[in-house]
N, C-alpha and C. Protein backbone atom coordinates (compact mmCIF):
# COMPACT_ATOMS: atom_id res chain seq x y z
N UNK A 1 24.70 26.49 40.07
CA UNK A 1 23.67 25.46 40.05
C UNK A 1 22.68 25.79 38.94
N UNK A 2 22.09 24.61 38.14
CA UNK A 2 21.14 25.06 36.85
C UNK A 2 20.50 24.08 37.06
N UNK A 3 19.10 24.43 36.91
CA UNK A 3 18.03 23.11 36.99
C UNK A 3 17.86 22.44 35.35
N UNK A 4 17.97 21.21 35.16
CA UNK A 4 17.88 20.59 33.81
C UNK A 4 16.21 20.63 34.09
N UNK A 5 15.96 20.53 32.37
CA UNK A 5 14.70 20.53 31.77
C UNK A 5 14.23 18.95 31.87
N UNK A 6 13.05 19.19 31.16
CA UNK A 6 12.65 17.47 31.62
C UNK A 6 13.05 16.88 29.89
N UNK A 7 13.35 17.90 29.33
CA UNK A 7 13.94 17.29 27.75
C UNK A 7 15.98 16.58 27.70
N UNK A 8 16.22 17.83 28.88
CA UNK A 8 17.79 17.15 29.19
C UNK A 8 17.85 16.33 30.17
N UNK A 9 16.80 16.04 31.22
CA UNK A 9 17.13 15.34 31.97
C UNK A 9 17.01 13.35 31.19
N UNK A 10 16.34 13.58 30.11
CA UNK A 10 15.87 12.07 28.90
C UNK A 10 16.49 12.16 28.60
N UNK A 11 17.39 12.90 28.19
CA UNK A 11 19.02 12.86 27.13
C UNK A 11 20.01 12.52 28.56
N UNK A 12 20.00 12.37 29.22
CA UNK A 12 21.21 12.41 30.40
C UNK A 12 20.88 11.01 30.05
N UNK A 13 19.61 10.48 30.58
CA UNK A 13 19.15 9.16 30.89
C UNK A 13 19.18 8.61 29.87
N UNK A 14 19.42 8.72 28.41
CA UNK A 14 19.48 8.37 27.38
C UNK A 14 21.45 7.64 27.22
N UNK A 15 21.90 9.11 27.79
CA UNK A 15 23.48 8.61 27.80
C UNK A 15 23.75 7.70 28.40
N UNK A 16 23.25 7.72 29.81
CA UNK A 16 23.41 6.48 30.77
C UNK A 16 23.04 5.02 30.29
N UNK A 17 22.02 4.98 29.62
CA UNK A 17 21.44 3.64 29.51
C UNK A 17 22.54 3.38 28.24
N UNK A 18 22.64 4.16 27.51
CA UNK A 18 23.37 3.38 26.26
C UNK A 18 24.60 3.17 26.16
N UNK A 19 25.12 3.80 27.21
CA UNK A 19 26.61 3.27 27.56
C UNK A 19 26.70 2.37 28.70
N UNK A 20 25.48 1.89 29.47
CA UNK A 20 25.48 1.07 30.53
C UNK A 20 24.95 -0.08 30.28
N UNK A 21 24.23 -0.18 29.15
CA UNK A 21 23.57 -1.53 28.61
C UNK A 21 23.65 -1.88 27.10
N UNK A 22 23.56 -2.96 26.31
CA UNK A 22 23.47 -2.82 25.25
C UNK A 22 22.57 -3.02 23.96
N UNK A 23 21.64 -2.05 24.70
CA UNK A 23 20.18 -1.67 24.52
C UNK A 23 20.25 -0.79 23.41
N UNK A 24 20.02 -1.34 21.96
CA UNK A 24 20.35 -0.74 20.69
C UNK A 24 18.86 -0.19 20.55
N UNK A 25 17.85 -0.74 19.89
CA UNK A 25 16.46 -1.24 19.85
C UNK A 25 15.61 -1.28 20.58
N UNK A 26 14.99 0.20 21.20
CA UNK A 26 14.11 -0.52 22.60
C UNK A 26 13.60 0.98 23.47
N UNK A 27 13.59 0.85 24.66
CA UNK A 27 12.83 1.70 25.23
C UNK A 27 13.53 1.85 26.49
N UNK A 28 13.71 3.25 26.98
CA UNK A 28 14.57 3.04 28.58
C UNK A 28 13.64 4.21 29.39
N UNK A 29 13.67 4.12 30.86
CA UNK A 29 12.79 5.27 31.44
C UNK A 29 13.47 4.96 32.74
N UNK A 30 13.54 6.40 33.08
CA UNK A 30 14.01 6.75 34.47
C UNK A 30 13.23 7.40 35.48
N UNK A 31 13.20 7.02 36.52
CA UNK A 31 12.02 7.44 37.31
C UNK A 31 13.04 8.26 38.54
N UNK A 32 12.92 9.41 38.58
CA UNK A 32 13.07 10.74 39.58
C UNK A 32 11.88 10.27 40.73
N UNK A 33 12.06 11.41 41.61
CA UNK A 33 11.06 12.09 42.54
C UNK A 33 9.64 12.85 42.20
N UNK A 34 10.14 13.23 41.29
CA UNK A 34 9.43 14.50 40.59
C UNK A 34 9.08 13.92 39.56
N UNK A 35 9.75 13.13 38.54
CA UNK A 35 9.17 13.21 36.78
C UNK A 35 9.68 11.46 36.60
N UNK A 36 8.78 11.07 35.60
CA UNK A 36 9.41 10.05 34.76
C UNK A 36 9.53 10.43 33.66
N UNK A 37 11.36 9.93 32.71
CA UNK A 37 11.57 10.01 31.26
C UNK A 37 11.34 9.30 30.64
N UNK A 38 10.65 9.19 30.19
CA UNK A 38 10.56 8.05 28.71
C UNK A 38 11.29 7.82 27.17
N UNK A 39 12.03 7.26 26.68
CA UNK A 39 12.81 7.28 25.61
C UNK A 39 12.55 5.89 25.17
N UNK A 40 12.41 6.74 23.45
CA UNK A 40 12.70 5.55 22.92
C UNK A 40 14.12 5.43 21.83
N UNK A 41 14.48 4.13 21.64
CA UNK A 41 16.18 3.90 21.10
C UNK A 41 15.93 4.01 19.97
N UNK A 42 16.46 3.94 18.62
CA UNK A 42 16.46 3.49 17.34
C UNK A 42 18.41 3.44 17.12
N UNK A 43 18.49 2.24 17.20
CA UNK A 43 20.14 2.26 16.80
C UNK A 43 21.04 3.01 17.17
N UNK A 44 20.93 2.50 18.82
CA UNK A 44 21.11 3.12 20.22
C UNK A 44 21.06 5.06 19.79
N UNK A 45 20.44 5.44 19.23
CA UNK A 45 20.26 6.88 19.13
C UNK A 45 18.98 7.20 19.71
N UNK A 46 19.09 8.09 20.24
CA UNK A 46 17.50 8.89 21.08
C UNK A 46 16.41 9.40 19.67
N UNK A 47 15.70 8.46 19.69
CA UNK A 47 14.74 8.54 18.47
C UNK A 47 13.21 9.35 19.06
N UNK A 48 12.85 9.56 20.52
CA UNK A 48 12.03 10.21 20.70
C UNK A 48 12.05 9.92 22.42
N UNK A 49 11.36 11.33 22.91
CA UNK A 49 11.45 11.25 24.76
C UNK A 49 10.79 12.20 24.90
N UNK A 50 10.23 11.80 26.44
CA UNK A 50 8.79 12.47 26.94
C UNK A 50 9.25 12.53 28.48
N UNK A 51 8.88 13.37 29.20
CA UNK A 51 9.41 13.80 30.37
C UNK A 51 7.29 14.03 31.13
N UNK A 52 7.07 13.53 32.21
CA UNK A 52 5.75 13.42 32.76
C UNK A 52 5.94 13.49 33.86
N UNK A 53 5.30 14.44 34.87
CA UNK A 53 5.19 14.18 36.31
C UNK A 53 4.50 13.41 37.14
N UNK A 54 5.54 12.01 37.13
CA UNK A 54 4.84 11.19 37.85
C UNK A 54 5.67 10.79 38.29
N UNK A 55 6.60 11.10 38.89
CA UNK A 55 7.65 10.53 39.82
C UNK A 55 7.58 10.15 41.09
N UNK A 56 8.03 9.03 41.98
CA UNK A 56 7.52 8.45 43.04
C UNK A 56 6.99 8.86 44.07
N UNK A 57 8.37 10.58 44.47
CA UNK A 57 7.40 11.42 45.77
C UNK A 57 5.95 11.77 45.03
N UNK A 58 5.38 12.01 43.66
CA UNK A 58 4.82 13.27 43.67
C UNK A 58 3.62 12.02 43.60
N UNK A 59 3.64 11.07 42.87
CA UNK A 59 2.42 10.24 43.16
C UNK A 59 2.05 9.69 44.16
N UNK A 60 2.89 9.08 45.43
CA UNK A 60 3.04 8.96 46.48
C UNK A 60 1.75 9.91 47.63
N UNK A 61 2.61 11.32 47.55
CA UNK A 61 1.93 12.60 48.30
C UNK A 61 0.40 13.04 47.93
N UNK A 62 -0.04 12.81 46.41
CA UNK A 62 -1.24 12.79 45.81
C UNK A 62 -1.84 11.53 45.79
N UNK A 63 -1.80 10.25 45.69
CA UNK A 63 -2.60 9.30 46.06
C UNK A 63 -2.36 7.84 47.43
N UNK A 64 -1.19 8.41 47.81
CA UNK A 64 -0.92 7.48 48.94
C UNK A 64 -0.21 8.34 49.82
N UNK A 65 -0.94 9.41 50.81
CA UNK A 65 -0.52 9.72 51.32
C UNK A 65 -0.65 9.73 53.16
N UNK A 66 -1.30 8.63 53.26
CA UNK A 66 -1.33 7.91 54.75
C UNK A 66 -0.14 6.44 54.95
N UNK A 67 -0.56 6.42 56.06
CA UNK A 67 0.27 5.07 56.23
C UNK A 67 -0.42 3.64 55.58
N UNK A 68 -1.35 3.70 55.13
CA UNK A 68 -2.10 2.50 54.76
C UNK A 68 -2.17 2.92 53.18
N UNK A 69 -2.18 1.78 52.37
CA UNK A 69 -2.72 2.14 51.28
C UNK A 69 -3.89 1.23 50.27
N UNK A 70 -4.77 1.78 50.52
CA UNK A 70 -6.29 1.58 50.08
C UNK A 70 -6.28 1.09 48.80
N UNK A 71 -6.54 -0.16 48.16
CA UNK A 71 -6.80 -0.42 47.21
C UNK A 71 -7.32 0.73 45.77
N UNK A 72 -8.21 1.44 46.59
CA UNK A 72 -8.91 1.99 45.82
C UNK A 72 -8.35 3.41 45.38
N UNK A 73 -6.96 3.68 45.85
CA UNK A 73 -6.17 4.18 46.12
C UNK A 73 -5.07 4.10 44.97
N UNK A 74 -4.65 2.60 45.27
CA UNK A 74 -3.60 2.38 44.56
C UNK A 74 -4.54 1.69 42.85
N UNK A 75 -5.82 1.71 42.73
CA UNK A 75 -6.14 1.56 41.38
C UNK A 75 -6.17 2.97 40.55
N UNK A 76 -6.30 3.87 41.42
CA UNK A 76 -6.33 5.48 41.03
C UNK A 76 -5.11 6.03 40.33
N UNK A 77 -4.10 5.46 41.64
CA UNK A 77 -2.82 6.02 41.20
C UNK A 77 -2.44 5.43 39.69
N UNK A 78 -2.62 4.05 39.54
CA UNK A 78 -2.49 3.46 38.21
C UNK A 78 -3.28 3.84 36.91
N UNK A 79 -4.62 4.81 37.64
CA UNK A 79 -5.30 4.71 36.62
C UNK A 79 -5.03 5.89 35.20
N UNK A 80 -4.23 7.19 36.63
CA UNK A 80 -3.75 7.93 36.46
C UNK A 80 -2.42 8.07 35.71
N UNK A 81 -1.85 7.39 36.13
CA UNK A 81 -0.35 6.93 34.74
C UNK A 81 -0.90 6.45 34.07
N UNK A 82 -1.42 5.66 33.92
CA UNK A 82 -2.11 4.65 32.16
C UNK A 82 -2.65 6.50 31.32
N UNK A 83 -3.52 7.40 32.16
CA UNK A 83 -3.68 7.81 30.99
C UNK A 83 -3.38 9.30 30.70
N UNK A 84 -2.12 9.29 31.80
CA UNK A 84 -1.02 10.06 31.05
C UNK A 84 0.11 9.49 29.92
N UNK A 85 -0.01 8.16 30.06
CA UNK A 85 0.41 7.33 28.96
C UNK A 85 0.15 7.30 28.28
N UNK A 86 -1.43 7.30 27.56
CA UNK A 86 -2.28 7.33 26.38
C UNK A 86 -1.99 8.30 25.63
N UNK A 87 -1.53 9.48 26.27
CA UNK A 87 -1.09 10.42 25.30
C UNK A 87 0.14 10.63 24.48
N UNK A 88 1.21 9.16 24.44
CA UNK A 88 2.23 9.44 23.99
C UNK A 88 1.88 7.84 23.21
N UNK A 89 2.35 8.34 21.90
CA UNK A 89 1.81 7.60 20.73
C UNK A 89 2.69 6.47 20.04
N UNK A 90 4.01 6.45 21.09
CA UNK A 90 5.13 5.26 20.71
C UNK A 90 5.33 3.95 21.75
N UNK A 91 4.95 4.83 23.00
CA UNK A 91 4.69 4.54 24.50
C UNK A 91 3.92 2.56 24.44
N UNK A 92 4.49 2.24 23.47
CA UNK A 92 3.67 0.79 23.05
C UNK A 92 4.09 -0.51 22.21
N UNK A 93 3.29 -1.36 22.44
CA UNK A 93 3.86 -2.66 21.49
C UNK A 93 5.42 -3.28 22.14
N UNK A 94 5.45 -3.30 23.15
CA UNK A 94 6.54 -4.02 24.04
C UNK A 94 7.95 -3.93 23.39
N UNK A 95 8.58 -4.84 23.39
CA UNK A 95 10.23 -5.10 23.21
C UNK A 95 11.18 -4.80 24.33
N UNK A 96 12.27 -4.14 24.18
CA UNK A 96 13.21 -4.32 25.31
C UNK A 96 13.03 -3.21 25.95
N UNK A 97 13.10 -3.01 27.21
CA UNK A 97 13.01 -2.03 28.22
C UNK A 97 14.40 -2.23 28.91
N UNK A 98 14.96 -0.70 29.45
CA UNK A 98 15.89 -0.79 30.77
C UNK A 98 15.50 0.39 31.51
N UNK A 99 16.06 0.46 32.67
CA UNK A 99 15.24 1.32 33.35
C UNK A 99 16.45 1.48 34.69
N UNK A 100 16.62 2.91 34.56
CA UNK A 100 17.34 3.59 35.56
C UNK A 100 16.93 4.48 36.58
N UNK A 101 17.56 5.29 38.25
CA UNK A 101 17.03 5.93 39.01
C UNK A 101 17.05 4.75 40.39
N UNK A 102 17.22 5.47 41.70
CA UNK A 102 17.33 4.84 42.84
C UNK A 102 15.89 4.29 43.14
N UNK A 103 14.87 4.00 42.51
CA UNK A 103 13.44 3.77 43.02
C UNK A 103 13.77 2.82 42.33
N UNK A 104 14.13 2.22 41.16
CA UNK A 104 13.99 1.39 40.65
C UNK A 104 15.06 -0.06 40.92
N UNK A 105 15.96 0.88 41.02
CA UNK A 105 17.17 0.39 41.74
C UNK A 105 17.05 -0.45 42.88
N UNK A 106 16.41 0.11 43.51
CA UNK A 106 15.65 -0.34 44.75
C UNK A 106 15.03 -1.57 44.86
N UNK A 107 13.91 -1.14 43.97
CA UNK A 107 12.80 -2.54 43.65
C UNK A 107 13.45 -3.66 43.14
N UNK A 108 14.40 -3.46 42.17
CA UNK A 108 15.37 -4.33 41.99
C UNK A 108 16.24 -4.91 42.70
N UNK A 109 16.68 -4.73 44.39
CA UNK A 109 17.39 -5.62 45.33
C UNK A 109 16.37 -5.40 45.65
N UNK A 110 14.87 -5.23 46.10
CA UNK A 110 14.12 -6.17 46.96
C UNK A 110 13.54 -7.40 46.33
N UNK A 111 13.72 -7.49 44.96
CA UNK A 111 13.34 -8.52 44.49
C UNK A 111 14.57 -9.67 44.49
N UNK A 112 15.68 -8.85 44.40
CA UNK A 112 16.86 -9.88 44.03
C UNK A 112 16.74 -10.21 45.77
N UNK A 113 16.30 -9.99 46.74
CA UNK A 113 16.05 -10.53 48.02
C UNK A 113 15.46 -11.28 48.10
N UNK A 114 13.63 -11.62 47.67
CA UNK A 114 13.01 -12.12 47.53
C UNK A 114 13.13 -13.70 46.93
N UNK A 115 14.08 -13.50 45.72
CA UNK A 115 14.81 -14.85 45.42
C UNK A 115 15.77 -14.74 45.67
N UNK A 116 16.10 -14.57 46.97
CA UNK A 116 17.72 -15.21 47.46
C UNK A 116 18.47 -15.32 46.87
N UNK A 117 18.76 -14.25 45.94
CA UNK A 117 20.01 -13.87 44.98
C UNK A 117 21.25 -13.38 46.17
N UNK A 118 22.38 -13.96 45.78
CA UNK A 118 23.79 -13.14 46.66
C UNK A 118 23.26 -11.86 46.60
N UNK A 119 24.33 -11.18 47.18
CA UNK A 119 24.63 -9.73 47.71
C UNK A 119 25.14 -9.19 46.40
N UNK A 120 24.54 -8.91 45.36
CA UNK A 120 25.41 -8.64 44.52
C UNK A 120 24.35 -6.84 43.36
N UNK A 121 25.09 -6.28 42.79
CA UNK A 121 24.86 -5.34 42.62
C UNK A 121 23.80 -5.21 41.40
N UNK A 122 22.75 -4.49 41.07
CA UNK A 122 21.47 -4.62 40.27
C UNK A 122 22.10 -4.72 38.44
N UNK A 123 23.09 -4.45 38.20
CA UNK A 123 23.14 -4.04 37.06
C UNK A 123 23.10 -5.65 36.15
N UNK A 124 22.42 -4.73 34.88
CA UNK A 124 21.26 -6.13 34.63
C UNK A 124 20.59 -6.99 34.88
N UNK A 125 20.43 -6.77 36.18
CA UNK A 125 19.14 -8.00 36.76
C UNK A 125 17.80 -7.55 35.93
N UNK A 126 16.87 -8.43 35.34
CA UNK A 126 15.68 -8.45 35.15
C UNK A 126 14.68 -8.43 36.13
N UNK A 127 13.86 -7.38 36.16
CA UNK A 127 12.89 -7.07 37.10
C UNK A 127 11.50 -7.65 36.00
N UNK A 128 11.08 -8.86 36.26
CA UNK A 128 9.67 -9.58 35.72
C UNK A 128 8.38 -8.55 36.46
N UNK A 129 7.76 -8.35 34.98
CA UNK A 129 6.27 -7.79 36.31
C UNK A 129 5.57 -8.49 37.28
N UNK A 130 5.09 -9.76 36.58
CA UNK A 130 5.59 -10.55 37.99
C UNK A 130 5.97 -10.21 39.17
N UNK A 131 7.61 -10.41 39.42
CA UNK A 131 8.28 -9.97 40.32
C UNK A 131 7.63 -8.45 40.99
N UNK A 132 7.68 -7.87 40.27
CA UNK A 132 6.93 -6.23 40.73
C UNK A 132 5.79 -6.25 40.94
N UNK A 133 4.70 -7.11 41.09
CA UNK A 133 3.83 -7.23 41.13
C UNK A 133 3.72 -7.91 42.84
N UNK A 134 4.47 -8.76 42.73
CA UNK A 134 4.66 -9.76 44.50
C UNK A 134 5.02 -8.31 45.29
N UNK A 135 6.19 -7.62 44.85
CA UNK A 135 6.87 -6.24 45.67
C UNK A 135 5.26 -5.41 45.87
N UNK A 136 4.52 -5.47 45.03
CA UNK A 136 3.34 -4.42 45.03
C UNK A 136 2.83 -4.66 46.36
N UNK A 137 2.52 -6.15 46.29
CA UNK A 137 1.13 -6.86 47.30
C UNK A 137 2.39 -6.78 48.75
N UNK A 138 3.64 -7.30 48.72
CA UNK A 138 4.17 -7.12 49.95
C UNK A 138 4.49 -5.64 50.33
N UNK A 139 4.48 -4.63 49.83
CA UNK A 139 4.65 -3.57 50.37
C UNK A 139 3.28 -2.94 50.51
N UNK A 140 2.28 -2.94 50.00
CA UNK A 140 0.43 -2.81 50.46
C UNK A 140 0.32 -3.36 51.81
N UNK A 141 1.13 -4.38 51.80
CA UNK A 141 0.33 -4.91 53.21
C UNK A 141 0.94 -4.75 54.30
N UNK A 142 2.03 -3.85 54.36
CA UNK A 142 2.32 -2.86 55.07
C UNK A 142 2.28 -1.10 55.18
N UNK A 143 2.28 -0.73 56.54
CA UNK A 143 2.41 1.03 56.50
C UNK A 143 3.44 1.19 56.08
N UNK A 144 3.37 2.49 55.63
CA UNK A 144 3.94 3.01 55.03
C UNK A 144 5.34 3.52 56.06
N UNK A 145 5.57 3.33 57.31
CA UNK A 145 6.42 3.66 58.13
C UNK A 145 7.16 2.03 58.21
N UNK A 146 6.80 1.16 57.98
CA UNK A 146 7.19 -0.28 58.25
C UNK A 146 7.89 -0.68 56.62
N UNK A 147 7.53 -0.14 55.91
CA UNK A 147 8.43 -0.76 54.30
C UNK A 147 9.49 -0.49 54.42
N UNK A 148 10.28 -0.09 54.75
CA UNK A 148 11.77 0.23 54.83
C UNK A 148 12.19 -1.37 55.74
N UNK A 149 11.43 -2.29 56.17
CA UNK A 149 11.81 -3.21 56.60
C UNK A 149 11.55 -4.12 56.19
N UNK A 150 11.17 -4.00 54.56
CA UNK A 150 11.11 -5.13 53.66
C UNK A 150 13.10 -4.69 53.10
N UNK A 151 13.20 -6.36 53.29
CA UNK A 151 14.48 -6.32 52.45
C UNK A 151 15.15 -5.81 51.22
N UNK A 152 15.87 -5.60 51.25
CA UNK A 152 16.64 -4.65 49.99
C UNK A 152 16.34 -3.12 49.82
N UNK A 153 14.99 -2.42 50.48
CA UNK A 153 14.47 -1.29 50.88
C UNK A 153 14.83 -0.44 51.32
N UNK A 154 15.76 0.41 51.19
CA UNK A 154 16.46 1.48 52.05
C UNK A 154 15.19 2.76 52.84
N UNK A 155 15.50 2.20 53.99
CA UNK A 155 14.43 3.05 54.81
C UNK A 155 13.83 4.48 54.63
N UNK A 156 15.10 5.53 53.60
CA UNK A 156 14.83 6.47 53.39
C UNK A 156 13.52 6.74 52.37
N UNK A 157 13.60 5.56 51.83
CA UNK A 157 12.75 5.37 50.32
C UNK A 157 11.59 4.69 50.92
N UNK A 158 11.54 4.23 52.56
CA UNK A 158 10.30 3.61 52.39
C UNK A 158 8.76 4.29 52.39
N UNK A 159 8.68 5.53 52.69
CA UNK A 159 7.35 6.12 52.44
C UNK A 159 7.16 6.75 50.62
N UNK A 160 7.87 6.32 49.78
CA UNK A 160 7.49 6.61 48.33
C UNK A 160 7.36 5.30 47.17
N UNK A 161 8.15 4.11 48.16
CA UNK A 161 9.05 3.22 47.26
C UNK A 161 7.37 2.01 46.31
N UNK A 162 6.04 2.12 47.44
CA UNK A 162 5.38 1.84 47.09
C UNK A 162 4.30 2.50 45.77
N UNK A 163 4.68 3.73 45.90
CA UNK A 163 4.16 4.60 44.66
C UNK A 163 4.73 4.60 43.57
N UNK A 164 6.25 4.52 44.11
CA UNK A 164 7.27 4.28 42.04
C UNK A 164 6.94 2.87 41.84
N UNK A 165 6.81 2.00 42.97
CA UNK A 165 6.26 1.05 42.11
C UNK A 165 4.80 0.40 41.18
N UNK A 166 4.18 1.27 42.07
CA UNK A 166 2.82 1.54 41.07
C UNK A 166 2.93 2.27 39.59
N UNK A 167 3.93 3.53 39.62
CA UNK A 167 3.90 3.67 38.58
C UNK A 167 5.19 2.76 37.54
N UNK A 168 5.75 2.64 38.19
CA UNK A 168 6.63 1.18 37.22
C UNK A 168 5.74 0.58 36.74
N UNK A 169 5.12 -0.42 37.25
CA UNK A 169 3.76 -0.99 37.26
C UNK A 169 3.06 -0.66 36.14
N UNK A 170 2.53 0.41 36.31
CA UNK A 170 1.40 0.96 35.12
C UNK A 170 2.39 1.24 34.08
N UNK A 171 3.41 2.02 33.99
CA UNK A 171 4.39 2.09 32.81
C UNK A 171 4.66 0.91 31.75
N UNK A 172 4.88 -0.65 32.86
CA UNK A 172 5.05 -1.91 32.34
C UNK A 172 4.23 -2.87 31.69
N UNK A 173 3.01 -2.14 31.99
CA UNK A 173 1.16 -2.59 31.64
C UNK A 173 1.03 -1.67 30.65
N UNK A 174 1.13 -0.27 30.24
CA UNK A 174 0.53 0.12 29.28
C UNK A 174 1.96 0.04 27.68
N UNK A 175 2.52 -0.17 28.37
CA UNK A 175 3.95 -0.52 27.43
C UNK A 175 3.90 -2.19 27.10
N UNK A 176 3.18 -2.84 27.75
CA UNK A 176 3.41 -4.36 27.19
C UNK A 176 4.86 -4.57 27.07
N UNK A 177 5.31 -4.35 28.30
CA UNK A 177 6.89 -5.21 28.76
C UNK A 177 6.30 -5.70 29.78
N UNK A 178 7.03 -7.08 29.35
CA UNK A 178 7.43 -8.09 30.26
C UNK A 178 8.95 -8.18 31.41
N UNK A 179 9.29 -7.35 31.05
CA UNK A 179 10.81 -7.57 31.57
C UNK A 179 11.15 -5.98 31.31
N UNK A 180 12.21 -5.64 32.57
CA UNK A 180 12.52 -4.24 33.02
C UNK A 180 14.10 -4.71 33.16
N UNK A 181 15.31 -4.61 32.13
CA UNK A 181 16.53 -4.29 32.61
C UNK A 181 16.85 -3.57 33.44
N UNK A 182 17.58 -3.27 34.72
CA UNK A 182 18.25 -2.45 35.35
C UNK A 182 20.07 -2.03 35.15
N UNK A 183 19.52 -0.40 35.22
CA UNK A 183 21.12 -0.64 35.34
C UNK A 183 21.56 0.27 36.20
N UNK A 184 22.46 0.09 36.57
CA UNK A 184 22.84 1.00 38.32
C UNK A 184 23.39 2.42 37.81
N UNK A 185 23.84 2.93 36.43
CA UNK A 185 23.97 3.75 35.90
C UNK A 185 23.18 4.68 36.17
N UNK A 186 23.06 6.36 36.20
CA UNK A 186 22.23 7.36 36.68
C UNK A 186 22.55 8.77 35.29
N UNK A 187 21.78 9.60 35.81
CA UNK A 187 22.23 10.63 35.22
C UNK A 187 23.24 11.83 35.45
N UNK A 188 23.55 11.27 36.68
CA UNK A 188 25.47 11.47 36.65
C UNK A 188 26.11 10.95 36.08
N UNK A 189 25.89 10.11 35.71
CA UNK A 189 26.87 9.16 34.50
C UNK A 189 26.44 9.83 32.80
N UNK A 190 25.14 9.96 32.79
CA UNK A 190 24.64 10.34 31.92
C UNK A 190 25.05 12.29 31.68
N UNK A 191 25.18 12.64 32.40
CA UNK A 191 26.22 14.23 32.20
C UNK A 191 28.14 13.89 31.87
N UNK A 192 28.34 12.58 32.95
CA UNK A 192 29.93 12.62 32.75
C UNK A 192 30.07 12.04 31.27
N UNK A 193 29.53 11.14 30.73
CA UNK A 193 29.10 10.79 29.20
C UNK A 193 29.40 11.60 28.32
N UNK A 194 28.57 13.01 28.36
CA UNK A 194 28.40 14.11 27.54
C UNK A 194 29.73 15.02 27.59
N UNK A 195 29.55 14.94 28.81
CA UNK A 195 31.16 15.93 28.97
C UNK A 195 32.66 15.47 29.04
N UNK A 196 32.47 13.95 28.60
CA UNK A 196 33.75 13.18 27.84
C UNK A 196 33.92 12.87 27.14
N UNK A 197 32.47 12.50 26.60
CA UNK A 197 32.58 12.03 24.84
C UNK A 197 31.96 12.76 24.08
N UNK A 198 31.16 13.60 24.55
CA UNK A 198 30.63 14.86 23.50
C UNK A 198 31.53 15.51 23.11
């Protein structure tokens, strides 16, 4: 067993997205437990990546860590990614985003619930902030023991699923995207990548 760095774990997530989408030009980020990666593309090549601890348990446990969550709470948690954001100097000016990891994954069939999309699997659905924004206010206005019974929500995820989406959220606000590709791709895919076509 070897723990990846937060520099290989953006290159895993780098492999994944660019063999799972065809995201030449643009920006992809994967959101863990522990860390979000940030990458940016230049002619589908990894032109620059940033690895930050703000991953859903860890913001979750530090600013939402009751069953209720307090406005004043969840402006903190945001306020707090925006300006660990500020410090990365590409992190901007919008264009295409995709975005991998089971939190996101997630948010992505509760939205494809929300509009009564079939049963069908996330890869490339567009997640609108918008859309993530309705998921925000319907999962606030429940405890944190009761979100797992918003649709598409896998119960295991429901005491964090409201924190990755805050920081999705703030990621999608200080990045000026409008639109979040998904792709069901991971960084298991993103190691089997390396160790088939490397």
């Amino acid at each position: 067993v070897r723990v990846v760095s937060g520099e290989e774990e953006a290159r895993y997530g780098y492999l994944a997205l660019a063999n799972s989408t065809t995201l030449s030009d643009g920006f992809g980020l994967e959101m863990g437990g522990g860390s979000v990666q940030l990458m940016r593309l230049e002619g589908r090549r990894l032109a620059a990546s940033e690895s930050l601890p703000l991953g859903s348990v860890n913001m979750s446990e530090a600013f939402l860590p009751g069953e209720k969550a307090p406005a004043k709470a969840m402006k903190a948690l945001r306020r707090h990614v925006a300006s660990r954001l500020e410090t990365i100097g590409w992190w901007d000016g919008g264009g295409r985003l995709a975005g991998i990891g089971g939190t996101i994954r997630n948010l992505a069939a509760a939205a494809q619930k929300r509009m009564d999309f079939p049963d069908v699997e996330v890869q490339g659905f567009e997640l609108s902030r918008d859309a993530l924004e309705g998921l925000v206010e319907l999962l606030a206005s429940k405890p944190a023991s009761k979100r797992g019974s918003v649709r598409g929500v896998k119960p295991d995820r429901a005491d964090v699923i409201l924190g990755g989406a805050l920081v999705l959220a703030a990621c999608m606000d200080e990045g000026g995207f409008d639109v979040l590709e998904v792709s069901e791709a991971g960084l298991r895919e993103g190691v089997f990548f390396e160790r088939i076509l490397g």
